[in-house]
Each structure stands twice: as C-alpha cells, then as structure tokens.
Protein backbone atom coordinates (compact mmCIF):
# COMPACT_ATOMS: atom_id res chain seq x y z
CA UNK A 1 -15.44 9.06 -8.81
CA UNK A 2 -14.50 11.81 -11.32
CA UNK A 3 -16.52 14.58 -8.68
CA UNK A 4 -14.45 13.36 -5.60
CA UNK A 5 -11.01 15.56 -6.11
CA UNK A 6 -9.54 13.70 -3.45
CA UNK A 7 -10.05 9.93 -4.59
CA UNK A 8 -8.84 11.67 -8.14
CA UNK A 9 -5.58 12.42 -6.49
CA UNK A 10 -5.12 9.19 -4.64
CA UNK A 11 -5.68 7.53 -8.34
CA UNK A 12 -3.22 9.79 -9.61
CA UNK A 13 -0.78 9.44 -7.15
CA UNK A 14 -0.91 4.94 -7.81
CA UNK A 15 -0.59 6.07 -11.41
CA UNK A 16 2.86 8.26 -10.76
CA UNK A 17 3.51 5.28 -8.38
CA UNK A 18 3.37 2.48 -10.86
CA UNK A 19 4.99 4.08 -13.67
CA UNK A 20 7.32 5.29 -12.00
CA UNK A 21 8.25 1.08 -10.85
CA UNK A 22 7.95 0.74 -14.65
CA UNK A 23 10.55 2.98 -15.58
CA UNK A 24 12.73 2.14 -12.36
CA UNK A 25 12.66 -1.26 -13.57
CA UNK A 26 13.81 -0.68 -16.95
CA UNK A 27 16.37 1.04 -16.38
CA UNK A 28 17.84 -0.49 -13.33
CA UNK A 29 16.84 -4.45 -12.66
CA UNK A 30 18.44 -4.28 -9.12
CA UNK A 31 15.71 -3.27 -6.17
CA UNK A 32 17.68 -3.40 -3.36
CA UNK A 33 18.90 0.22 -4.54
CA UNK A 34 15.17 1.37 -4.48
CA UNK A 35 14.24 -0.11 -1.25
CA UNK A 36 17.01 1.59 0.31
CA UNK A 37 16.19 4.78 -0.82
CA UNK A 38 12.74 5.00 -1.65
CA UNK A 39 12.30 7.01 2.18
CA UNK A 40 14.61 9.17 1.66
CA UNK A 41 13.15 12.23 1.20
CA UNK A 42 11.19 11.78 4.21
CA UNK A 43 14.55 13.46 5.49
CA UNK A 44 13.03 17.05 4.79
CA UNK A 45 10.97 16.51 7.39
CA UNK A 46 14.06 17.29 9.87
CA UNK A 47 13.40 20.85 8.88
CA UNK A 48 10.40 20.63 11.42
CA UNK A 49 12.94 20.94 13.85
CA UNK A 50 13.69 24.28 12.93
CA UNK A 51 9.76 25.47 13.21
CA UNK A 52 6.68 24.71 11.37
CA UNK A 53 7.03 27.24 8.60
CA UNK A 54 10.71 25.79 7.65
CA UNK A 55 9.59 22.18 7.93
CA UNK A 56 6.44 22.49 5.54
CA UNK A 57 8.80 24.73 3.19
CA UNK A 58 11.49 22.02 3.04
CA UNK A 59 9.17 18.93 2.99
CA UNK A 60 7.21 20.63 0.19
CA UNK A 61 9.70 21.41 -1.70
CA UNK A 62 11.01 17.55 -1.74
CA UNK A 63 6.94 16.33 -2.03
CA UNK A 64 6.15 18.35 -5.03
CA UNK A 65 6.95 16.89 -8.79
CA UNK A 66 8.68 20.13 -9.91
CA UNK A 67 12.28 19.15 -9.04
CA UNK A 68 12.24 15.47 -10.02
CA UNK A 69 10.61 16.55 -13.29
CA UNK A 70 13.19 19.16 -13.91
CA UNK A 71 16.11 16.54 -12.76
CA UNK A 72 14.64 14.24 -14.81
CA UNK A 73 14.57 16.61 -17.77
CA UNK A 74 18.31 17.47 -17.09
CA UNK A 75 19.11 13.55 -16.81
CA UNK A 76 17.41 13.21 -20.32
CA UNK A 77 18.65 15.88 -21.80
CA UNK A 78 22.44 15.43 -20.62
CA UNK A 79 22.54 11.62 -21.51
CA UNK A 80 23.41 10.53 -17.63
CA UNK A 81 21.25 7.85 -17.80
CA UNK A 82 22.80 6.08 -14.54
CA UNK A 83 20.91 8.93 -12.56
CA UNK A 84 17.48 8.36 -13.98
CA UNK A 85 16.75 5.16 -11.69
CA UNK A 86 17.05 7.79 -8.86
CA UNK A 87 15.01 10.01 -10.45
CA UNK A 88 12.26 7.51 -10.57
CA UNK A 89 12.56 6.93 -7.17
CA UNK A 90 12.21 10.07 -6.22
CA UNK A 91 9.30 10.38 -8.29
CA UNK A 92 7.90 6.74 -6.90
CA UNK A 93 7.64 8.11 -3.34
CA UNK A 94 5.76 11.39 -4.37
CA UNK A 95 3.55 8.95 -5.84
CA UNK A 96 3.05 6.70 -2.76
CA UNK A 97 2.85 9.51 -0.36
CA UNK A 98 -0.40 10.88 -2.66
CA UNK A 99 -1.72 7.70 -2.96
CA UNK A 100 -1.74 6.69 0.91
CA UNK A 101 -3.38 9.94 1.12
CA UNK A 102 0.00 12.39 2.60
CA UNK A 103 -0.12 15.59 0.67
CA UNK A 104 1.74 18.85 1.21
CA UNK A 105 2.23 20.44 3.92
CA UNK A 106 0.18 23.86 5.11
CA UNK A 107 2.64 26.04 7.28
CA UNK A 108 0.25 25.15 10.51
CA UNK A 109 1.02 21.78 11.87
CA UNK A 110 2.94 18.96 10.28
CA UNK A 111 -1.13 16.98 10.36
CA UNK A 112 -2.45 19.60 8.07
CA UNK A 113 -1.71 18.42 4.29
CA UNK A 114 -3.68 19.35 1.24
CA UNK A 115 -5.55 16.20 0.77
CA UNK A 116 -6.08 15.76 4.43
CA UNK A 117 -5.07 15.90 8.21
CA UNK A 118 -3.26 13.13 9.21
C-alpha cells in the first residue's frame, strides 16, 4: 500500500475525515449543525459558471487545507472557540472529498482532479 500514492491519499483523507468527527464532536455535541453544512463548500463550484479556469481556482482554493488550517489557527489563537466546530467541518469535507477519491481541480475540465478523473 505504502507504493500506491493514490490509496495513500484516500487513507489520508479518512484520517482528516475521522478526526476531524472527533474534534467536531467534542466541541459541539449537536450534528444537525454539521449535516447542514458539511456541503457547503461544494458552493465554489458555482465559479464554473464563470469558465473553467475561475471554477478550478475557486473550488481549489475551498478544497485545499491551507485556509481551514490557518482559520483554525486564528480560532485557537483568538480563544473563539464557538467557531472551531465550523472549522472542523470544513476540514471534515476536505477529508471526505479525498477519501471518495475528488481531488483538486486542474484548470481543464471540472473531471480532471489530481487523484483522478471523475
């Protein structure tokens, strides 16, 4: 397994996943709040409608851990610990996007990601 990159990233992806739950779940008990918004950035995607270049910028730019790292450094950091269960959200659908195999996007058709076409 350790010589196939792409079942490495799949495994890494159900490990962001699952601790992500983890830490949703201890700091918020309530799941209705993550079931509502655990799609939500799937709404970059609308920048597709403004061209393929615009729509892989903006839905990479939502997909990638850099910002919800850096939030959740700010959250941390600041002591606003009521927006860390979004945080982990955000974080938890990276993680299921990479482990059902839906990477970032290459500027050439919304199918072509970096772990695969879908």
């Amino acid at each position: 397994m350790f010589d196939k990159p792409r079942a490495l990233l799949h495994l890494e992806g159900a490990v962001i996943f699952a601790l992500s739950l983890y830490v949703f779940h201890r700091v918020h008990p309530g799941w209705l709040l993550f079931v509502a918004l655990i799609l939500v950035p799937d709404l970059s995607m609308l920048g597709y409608l403004l061209g393929v270049r615009v729509g892989a910028i903006c839905y990479n730019l939502v997909h990638t851990l850099t910002l919800p790292l850096v939030a959740a450094g700010c959250v941390l950091a600041s002591d606003q610990r009521a927006w860390l269960p979004f945080v982990a959200i955000w974080i938890a659908h990276i993680g299921m996007d990479r482990m059902l195999g839906y990477g970032l996007k290459y500027p050439t058709a919304f199918k072509d990601t970096h772990l695969q076409r879908v």
